[in-house]
C-alpha atoms as a PDB file:
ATOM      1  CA  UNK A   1      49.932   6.025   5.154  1.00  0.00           C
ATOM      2  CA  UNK A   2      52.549   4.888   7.373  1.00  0.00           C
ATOM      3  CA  UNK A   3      52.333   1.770   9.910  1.00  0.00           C
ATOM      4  CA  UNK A   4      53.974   2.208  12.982  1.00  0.00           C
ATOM      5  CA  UNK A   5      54.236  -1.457  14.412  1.00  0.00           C
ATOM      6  CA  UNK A   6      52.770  -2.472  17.451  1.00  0.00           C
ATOM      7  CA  UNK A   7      54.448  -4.891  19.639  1.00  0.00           C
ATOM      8  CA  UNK A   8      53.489  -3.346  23.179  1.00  0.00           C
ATOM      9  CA  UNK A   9      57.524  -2.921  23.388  1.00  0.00           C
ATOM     10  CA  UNK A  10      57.617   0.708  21.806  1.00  0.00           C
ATOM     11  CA  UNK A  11      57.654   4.211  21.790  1.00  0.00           C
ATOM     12  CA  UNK A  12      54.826   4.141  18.975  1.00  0.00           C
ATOM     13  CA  UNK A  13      52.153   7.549  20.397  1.00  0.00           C
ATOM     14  CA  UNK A  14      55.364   9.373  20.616  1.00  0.00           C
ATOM     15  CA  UNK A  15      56.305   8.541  17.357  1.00  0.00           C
ATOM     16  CA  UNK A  16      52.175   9.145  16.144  1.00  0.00           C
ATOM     17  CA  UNK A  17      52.062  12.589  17.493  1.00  0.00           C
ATOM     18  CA  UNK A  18      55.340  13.521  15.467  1.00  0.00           C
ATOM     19  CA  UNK A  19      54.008  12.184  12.443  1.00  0.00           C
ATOM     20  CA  UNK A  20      50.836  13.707  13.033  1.00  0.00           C
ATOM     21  CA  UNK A  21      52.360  17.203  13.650  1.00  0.00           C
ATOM     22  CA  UNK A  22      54.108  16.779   9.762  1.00  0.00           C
ATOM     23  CA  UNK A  23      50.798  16.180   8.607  1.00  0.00           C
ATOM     24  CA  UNK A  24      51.437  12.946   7.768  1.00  0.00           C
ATOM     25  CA  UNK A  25      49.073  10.005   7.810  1.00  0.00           C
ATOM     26  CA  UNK A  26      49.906   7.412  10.424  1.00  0.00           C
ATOM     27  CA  UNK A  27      48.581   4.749  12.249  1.00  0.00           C
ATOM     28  CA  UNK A  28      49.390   2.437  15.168  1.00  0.00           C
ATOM     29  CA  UNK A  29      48.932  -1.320  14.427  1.00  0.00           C
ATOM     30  CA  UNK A  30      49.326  -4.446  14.888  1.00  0.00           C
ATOM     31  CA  UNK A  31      47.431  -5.600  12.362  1.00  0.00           C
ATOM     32  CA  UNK A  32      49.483  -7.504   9.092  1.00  0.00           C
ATOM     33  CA  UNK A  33      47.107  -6.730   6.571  1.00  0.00           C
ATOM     34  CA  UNK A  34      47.691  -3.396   7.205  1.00  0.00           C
ATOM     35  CA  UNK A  35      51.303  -3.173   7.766  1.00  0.00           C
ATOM     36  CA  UNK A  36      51.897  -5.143   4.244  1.00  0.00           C
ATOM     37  CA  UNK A  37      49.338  -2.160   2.819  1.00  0.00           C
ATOM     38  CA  UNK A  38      51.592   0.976   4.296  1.00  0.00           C
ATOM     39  CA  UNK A  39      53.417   2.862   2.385  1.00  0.00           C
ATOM     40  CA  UNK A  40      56.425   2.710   4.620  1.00  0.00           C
ATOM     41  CA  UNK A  41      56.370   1.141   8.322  1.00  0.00           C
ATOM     42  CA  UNK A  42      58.169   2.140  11.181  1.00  0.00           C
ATOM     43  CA  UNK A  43      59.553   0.055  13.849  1.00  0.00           C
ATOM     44  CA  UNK A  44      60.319   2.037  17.555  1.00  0.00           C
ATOM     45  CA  UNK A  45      61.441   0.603  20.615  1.00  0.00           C
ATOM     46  CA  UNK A  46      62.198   0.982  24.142  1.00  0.00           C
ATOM     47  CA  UNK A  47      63.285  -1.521  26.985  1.00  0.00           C
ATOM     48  CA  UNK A  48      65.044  -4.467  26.910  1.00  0.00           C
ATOM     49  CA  UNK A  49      66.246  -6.420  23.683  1.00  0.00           C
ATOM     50  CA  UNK A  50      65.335 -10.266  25.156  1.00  0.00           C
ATOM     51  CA  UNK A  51      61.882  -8.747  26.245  1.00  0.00           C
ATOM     52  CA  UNK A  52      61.077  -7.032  22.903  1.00  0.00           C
ATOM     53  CA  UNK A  53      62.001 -10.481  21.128  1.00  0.00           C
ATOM     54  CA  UNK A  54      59.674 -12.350  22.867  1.00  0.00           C
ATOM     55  CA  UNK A  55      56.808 -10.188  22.025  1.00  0.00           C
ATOM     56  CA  UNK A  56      57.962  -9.747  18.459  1.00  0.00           C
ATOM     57  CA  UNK A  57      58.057 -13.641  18.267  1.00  0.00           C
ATOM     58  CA  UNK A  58      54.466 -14.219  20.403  1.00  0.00           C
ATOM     59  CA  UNK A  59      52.517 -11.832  17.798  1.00  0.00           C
ATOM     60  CA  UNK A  60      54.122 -12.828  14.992  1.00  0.00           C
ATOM     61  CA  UNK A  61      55.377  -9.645  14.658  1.00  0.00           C
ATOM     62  CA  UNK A  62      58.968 -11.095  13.736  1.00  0.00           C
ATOM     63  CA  UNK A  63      57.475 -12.965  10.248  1.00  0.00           C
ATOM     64  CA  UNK A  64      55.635  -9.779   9.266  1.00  0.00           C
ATOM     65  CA  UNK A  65      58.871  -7.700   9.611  1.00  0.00           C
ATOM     66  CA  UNK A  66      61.016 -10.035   7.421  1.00  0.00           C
ATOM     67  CA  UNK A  67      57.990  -9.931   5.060  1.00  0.00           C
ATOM     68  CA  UNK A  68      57.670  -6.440   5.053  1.00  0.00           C
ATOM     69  CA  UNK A  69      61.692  -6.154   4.061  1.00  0.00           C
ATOM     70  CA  UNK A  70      61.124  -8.940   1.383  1.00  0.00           C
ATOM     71  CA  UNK A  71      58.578  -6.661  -0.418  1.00  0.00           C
ATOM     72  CA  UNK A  72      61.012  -3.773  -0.231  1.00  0.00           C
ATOM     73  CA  UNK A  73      58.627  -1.921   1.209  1.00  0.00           C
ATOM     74  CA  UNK A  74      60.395   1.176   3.318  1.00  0.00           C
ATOM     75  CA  UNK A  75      61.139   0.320   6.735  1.00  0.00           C
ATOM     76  CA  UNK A  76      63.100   2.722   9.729  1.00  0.00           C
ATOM     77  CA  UNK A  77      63.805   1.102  12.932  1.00  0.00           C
ATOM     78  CA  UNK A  78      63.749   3.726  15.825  1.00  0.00           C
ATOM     79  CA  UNK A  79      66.116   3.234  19.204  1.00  0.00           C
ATOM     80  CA  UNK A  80      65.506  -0.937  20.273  1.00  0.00           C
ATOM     81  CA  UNK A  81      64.021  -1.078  16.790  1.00  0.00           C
ATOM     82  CA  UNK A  82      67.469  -0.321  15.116  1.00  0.00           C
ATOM     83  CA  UNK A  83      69.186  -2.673  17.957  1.00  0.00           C
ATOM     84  CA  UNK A  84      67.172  -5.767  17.319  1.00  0.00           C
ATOM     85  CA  UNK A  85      67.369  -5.503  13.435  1.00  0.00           C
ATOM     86  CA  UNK A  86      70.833  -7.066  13.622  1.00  0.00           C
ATOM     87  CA  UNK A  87      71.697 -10.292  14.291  1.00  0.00           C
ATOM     88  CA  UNK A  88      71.931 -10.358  18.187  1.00  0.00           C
ATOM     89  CA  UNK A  89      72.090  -8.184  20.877  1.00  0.00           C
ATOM     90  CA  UNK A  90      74.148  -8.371  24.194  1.00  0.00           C
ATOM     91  CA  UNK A  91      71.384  -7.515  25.948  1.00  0.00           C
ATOM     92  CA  UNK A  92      69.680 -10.362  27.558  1.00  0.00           C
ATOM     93  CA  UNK A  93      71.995 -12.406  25.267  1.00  0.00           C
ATOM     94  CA  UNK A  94      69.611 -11.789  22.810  1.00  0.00           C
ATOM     95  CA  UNK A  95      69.398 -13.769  19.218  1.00  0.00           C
ATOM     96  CA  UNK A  96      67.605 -10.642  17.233  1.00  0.00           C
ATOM     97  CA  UNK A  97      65.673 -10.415  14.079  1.00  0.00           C
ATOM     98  CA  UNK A  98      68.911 -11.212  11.484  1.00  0.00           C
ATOM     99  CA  UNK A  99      67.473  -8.772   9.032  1.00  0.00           C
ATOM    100  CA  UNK A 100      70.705  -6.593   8.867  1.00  0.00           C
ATOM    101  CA  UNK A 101      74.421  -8.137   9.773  1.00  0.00           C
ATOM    102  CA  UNK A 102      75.676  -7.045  12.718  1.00  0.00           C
ATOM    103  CA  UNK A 103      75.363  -6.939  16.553  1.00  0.00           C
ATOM    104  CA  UNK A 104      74.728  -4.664  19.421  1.00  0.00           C
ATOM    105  CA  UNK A 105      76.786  -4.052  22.704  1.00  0.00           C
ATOM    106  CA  UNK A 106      76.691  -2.113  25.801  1.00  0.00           C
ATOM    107  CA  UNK A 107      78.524   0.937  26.147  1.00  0.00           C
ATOM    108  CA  UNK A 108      81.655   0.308  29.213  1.00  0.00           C
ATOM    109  CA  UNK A 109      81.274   1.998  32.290  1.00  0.00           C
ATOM    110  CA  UNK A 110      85.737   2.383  32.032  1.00  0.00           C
ATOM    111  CA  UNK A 111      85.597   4.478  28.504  1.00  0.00           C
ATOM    112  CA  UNK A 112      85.506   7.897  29.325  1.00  0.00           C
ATOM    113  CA  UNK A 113      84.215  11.547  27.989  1.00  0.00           C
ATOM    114  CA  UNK A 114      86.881  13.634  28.601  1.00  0.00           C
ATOM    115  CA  UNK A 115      88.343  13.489  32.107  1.00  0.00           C
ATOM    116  CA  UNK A 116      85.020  11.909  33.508  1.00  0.00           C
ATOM    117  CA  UNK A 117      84.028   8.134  32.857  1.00  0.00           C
ATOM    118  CA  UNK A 118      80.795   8.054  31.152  1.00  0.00           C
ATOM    119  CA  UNK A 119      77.395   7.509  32.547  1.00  0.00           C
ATOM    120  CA  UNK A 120      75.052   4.510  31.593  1.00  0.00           C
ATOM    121  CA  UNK A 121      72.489   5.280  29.670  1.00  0.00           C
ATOM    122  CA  UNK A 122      73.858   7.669  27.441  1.00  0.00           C
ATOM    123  CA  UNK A 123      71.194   9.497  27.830  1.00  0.00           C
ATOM    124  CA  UNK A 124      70.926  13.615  26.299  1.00  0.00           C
ATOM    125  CA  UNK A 125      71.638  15.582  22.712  1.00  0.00           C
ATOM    126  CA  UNK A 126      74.602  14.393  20.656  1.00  0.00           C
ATOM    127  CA  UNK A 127      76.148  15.553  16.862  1.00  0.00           C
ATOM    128  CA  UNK A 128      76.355  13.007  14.219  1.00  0.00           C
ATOM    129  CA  UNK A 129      79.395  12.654  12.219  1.00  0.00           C
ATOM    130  CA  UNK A 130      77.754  11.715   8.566  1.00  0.00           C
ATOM    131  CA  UNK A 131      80.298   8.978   6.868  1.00  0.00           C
ATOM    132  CA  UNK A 132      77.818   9.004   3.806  1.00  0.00           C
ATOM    133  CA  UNK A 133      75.063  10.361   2.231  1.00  0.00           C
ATOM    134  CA  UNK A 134      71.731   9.725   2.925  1.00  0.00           C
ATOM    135  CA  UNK A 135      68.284  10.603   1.260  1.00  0.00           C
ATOM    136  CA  UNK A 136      66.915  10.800   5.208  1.00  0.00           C
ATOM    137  CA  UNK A 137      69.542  13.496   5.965  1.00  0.00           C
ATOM    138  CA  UNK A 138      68.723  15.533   3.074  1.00  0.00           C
ATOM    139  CA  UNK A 139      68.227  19.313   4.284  1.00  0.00           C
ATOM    140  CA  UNK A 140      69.777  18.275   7.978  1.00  0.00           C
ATOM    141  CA  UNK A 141      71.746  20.704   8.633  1.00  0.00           C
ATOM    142  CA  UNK A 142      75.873  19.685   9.889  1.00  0.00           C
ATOM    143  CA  UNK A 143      76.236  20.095  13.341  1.00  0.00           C
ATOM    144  CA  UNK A 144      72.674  19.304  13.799  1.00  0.00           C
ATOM    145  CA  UNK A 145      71.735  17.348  17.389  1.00  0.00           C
ATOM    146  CA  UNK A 146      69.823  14.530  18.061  1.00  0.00           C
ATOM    147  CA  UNK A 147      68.114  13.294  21.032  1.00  0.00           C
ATOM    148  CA  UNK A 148      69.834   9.298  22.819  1.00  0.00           C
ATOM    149  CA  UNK A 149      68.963   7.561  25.328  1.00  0.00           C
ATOM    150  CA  UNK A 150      70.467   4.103  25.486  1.00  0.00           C
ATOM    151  CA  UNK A 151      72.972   1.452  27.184  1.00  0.00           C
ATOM    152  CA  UNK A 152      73.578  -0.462  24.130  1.00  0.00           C
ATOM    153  CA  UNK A 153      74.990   0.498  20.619  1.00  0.00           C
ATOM    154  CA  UNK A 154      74.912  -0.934  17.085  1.00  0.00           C
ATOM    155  CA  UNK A 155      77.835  -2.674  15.276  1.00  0.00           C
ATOM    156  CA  UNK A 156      76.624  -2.902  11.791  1.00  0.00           C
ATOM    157  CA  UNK A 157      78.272  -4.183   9.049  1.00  0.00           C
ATOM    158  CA  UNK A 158      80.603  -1.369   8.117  1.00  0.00           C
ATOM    159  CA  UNK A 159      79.540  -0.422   4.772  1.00  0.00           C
ATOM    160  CA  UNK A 160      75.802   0.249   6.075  1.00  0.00           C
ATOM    161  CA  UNK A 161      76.969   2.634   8.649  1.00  0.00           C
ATOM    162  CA  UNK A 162      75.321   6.339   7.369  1.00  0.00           C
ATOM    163  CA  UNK A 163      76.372   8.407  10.721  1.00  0.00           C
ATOM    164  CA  UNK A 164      77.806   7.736  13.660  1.00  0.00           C
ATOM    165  CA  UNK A 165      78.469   9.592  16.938  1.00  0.00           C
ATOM    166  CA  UNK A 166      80.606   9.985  20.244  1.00  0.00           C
ATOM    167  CA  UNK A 167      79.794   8.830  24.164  1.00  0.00           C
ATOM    168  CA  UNK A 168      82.997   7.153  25.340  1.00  0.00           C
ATOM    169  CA  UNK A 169      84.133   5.956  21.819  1.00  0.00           C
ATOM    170  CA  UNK A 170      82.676   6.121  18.373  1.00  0.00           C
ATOM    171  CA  UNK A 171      79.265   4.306  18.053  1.00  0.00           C
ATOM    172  CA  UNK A 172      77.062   4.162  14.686  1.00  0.00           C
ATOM    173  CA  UNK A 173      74.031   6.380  15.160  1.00  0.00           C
ATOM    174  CA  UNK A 174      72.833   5.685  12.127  1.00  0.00           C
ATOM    175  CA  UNK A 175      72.995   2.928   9.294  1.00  0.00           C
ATOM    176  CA  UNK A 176      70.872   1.273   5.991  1.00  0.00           C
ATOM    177  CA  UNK A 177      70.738   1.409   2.926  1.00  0.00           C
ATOM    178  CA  UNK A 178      67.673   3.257   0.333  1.00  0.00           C
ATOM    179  CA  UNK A 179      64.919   1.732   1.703  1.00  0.00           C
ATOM    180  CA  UNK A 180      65.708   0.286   5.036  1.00  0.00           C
ATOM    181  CA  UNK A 181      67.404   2.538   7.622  1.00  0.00           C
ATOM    182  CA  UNK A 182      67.688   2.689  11.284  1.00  0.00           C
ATOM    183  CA  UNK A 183      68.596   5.334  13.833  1.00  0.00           C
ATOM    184  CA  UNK A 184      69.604   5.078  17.508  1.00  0.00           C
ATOM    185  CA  UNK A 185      68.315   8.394  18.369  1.00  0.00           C
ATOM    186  CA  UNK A 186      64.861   9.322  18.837  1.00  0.00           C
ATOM    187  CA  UNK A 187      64.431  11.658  15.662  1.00  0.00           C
ATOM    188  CA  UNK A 188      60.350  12.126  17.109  1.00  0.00           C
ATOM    189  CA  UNK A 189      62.263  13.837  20.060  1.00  0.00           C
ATOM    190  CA  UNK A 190      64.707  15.547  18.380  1.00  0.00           C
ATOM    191  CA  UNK A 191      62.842  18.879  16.958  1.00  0.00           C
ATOM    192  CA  UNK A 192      63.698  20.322  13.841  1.00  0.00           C
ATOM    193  CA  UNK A 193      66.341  17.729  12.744  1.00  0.00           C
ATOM    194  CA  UNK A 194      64.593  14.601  14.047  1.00  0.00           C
ATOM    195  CA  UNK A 195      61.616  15.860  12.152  1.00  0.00           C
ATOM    196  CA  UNK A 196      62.872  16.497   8.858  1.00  0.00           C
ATOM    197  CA  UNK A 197      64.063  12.573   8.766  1.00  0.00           C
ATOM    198  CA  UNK A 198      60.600  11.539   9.708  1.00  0.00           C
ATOM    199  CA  UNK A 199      59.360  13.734   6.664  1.00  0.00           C
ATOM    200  CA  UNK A 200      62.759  12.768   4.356  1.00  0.00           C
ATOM    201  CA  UNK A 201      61.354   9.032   4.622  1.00  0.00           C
ATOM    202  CA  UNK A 202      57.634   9.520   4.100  1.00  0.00           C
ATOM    203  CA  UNK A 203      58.835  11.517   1.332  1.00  0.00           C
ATOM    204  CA  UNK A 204      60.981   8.676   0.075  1.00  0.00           C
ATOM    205  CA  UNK A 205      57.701   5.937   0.700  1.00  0.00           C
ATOM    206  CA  UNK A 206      55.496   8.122  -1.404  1.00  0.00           C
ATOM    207  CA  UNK A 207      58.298   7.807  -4.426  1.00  0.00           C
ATOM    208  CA  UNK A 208      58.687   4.089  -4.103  1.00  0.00           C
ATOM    209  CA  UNK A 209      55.212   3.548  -3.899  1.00  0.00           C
ATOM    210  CA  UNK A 210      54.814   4.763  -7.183  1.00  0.00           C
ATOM    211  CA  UNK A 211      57.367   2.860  -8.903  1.00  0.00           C
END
């Protein structure tokens, strides 16, 4: 079963009804005992970085998160959930969870796509460009597109960085390692593609959980 955390800050029945749709077992909660009992937990997010802090922090939330990592139990951090993984956020001026180095800034209103400057939130279907392989990309076909929406974008340290893709300048769109990933896009929104990551990383919590 898969925990999808509850922090009232999230995208989490969006997230159920794709996991439901792959037949897999899911279930909202904010409950630790059963997030430290999940075969894999995943972490979505929408709104503002200071805002999603403070509820992270007032249920505890933040504690059973680092816990969750220091099992090495599987963990994929969705939109603000792959934001507020890293160490701090511009948003808000936001000091974030410090579980993966790194930081997260808003994309420039003066960068521009093409001959037109771009248009806060990036917000519609982009490409990735895959810098290395992944087990969550497995069967994702190149050229695939995924769905964005978001003002802000992920600096990781460079040698996490999976995929990245284009809106005004290169931005990662997705980076981890076996075991804890995150993706800017919303793969629950994303069809086929998005999809087939969801499944690629139940499939991968099944494996570890029988180590």
């Amino acid at each position: 079963m898969l925990a999808i955390l509850d922090y009232k800050a999230g995208n989490q029945t969006s997230v159920l009804r794709a996991l439901r749709a792959l037949g897999i077992p899911a279930e909202i909660t904010a409950d630790p005992s059963v997030i430290l009992a999940a075969e894999g937990v995943v972490f979505p997010g929408v709104g503002a970085a200071g805002q999603a802090m403070s509820q992270l922090v007032s249920t505890g939330m933040d504690k059973v998160l680092r816990e969750v990592v220091a099992m090495h139990k599987p963990l994929l951090g969705i939109c603000l959930g792959c934001q507020i993984l890293l160490e701090r956020s511009e948003e808000n001026d936001t000091t974030a969870l410090g579980i993966v180095p790194g930081e997260c800034h808003r994309f420039r209103p003066e960068w521009r796509d093409g001959d037109e400057p771009i248009r806060i939130p990036h917000m519609g279907w982009n490409t990735l460009n895959v810098v290395r392989p992944s087990e969550l990309l497995e069967g994702v076909d190149s050229g695939s597109r995924f769905y964005f929406v978001h003002s802000y974008y992920t600096e990781p340290a460079p040698e996490l960085v999976i995929a990245t893709s284009h809106y005004g300048r290169e931005f990662t769109a997705m980076y981890g390692r076996p075991g804890l990933w995150a993706v800017q896009f919303h793969p629950e929104k994303s069809g086929r593609p998005g999809l087939r990551i969801l499944t690629n990383f139940y499939r991968y919590c099944q494996e570890a959980a029988r180590v």
